[in-house]
C-alpha atoms as a PDB file:
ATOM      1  CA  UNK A   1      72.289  68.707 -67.066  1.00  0.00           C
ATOM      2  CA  UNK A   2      74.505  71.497 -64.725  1.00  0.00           C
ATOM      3  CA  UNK A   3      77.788  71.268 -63.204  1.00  0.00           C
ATOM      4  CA  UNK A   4      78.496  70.527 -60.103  1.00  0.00           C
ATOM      5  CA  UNK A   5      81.139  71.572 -57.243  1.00  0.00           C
ATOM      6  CA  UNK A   6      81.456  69.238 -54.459  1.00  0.00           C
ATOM      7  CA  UNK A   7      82.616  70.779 -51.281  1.00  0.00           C
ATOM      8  CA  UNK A   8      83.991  69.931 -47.394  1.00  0.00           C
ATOM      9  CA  UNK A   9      82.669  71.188 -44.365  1.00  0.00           C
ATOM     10  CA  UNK A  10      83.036  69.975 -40.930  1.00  0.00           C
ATOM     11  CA  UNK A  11      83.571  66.365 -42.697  1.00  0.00           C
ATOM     12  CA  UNK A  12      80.749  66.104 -44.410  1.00  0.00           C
ATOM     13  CA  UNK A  13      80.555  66.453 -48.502  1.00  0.00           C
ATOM     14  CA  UNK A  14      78.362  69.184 -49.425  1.00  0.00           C
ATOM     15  CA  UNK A  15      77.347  68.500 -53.400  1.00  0.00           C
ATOM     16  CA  UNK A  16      75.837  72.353 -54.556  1.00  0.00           C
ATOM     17  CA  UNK A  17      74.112  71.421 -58.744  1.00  0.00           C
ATOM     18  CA  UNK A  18      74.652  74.492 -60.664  1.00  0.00           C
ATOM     19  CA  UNK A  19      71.650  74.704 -63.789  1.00  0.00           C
ATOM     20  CA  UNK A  20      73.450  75.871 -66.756  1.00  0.00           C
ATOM     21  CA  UNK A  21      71.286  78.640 -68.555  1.00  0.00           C
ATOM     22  CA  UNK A  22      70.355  77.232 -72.148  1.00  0.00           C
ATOM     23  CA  UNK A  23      71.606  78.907 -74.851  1.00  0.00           C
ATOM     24  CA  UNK A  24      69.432  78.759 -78.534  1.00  0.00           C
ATOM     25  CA  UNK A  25      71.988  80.057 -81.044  1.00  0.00           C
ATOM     26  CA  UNK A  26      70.639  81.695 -84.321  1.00  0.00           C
ATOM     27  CA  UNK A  27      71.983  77.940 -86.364  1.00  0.00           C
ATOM     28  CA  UNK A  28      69.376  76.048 -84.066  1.00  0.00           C
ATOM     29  CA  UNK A  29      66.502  78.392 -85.207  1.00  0.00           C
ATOM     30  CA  UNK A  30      67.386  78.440 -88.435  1.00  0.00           C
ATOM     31  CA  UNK A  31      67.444  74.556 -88.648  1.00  0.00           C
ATOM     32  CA  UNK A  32      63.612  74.504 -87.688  1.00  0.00           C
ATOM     33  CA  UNK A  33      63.129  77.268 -90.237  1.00  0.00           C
ATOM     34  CA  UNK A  34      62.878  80.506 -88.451  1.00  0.00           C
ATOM     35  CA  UNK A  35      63.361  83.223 -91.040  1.00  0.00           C
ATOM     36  CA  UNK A  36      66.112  85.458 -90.676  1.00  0.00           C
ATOM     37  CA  UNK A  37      65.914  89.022 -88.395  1.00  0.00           C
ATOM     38  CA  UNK A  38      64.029  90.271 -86.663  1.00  0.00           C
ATOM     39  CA  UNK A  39      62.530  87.436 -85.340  1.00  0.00           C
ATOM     40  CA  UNK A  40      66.002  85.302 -84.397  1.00  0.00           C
ATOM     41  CA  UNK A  41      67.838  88.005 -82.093  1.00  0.00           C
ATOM     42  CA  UNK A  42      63.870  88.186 -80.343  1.00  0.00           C
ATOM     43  CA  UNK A  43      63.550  84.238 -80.069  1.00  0.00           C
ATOM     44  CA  UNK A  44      67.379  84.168 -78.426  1.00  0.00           C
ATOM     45  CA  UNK A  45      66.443  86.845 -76.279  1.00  0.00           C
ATOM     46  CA  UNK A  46      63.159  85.517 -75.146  1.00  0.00           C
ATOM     47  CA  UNK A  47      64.509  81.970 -74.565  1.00  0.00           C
ATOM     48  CA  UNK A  48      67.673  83.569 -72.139  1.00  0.00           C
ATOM     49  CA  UNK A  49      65.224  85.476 -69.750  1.00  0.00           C
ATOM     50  CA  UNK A  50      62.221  83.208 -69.601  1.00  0.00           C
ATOM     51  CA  UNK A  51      63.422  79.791 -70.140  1.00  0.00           C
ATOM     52  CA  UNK A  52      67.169  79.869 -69.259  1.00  0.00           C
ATOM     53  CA  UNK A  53      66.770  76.576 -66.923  1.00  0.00           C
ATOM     54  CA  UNK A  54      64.552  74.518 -69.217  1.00  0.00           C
ATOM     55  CA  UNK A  55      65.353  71.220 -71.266  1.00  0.00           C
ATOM     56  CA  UNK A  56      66.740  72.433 -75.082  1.00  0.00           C
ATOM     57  CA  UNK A  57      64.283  69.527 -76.233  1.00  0.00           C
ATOM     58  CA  UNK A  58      61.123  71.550 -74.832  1.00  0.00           C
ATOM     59  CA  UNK A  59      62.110  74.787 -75.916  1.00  0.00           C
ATOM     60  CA  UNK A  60      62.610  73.832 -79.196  1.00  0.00           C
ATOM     61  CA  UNK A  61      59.261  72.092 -79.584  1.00  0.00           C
ATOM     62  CA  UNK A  62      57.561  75.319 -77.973  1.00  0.00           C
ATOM     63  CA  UNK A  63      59.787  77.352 -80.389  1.00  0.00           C
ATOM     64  CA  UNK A  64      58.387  74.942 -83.523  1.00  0.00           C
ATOM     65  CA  UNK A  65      54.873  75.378 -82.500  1.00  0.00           C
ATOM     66  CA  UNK A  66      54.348  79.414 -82.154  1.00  0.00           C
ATOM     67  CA  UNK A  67      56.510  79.001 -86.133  1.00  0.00           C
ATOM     68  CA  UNK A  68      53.641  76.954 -87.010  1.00  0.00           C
ATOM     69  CA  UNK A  69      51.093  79.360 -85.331  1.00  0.00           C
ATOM     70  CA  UNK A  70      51.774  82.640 -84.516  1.00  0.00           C
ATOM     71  CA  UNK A  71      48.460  84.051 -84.705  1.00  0.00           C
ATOM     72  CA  UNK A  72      47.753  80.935 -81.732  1.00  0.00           C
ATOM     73  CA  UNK A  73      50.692  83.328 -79.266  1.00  0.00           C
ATOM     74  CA  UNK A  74      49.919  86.492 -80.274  1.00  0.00           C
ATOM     75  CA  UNK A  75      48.254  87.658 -77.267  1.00  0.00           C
ATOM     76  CA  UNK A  76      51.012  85.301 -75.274  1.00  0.00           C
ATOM     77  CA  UNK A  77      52.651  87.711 -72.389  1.00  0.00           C
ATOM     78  CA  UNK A  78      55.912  86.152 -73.111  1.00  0.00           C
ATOM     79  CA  UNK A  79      55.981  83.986 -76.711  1.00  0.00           C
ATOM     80  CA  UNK A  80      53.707  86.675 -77.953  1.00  0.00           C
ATOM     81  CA  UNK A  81      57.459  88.643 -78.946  1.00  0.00           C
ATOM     82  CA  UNK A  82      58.396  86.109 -80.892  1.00  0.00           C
ATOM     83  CA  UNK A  83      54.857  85.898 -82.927  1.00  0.00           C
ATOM     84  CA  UNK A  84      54.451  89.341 -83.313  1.00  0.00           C
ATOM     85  CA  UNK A  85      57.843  88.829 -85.351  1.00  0.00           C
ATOM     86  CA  UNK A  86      56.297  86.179 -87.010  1.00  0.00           C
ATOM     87  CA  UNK A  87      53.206  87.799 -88.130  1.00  0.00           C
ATOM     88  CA  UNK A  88      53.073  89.367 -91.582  1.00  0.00           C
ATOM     89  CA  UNK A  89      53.325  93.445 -90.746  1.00  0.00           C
ATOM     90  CA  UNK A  90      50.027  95.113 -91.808  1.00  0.00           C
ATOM     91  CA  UNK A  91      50.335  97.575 -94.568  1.00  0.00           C
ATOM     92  CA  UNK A  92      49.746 101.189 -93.395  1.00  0.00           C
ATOM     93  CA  UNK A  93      47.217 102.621 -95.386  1.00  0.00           C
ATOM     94  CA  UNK A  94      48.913 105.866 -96.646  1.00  0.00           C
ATOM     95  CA  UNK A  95      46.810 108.535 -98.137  1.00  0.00           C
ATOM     96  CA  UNK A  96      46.863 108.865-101.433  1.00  0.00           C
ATOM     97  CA  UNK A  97      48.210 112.543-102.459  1.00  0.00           C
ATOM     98  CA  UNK A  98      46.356 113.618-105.816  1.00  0.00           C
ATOM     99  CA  UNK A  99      48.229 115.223-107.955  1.00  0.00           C
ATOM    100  CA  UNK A 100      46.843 118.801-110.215  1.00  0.00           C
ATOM    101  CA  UNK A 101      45.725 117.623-113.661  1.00  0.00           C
ATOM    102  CA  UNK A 102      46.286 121.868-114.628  1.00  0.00           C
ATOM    103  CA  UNK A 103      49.541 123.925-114.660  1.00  0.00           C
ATOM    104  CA  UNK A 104      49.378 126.544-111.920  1.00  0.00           C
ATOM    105  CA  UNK A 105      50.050 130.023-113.525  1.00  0.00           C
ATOM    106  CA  UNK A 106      52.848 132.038-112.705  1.00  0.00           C
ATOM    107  CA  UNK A 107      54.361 135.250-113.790  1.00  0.00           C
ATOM    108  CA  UNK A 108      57.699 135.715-115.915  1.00  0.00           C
ATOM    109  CA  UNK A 109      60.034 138.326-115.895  1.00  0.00           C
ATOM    110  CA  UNK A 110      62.554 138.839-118.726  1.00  0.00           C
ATOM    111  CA  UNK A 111      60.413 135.841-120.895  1.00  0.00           C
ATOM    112  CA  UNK A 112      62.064 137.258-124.057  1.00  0.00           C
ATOM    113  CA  UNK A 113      65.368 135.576-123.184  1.00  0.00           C
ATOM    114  CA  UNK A 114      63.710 132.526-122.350  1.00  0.00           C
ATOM    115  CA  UNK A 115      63.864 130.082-124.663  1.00  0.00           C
ATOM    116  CA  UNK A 116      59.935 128.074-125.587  1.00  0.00           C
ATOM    117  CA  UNK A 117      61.133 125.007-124.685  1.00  0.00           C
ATOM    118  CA  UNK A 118      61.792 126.187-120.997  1.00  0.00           C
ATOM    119  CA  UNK A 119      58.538 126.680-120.078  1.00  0.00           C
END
């Protein structure tokens, strides 16, 4: 799982086990059919600062589950990233801007060397 460095003192082998931090690269996510950004850079992210020292295996299953149910870890403090990502983006309702159905009247100087089809 980690390295390890084995060193001496006073005689006696001291063995310190170093956890590597798990790495998810953008391939991996792809492979279990995460769509493309924004939601890859987020998943990476997420995985290196709350899961760096568990097993790939796990993450991955975890990873599948909120893809099959993001509306399930919306409200997750920490997975909830990822499924907001997930989540189809609700439309904005923009108000509609009517447009005038009748020409506003203006005045015109020098119409006479206007040509009709100006106006």
């Amino acid at each position: 799982m980690g390295e390890s460095n084995h060193f001496y003192h006073s005689n006696h082998l001291i063995i310190i086990k170093q956890m590597s931090k798990l790495i998810i690269t953008a391939k991996e996510l792809r492979a279990i059919s995460f769509p493309e950004s924004p939601v890859i850079p987020v998943a990476m992210d997420v995985v290196g600062k709350h899961f760096k020292h568990e097993k790939k295996e796990d993450i991955m299953e975890i990873l599948k589950a909120v893809l099959a149910s993001p509306l399930e870890y919306k409200n997750d403090a920490v997975l909830g990233m990822i499924a907001d990502k997930l989540l189809p983006k609700e439309e904005l309702g923009e108000p509609e801007i009517s447009l005038n159905t009748t020409g506003v009247h203006f005045n015109t100087f020098g119409a006479e060397h206007i040509e009709q089809g100006a106006f």
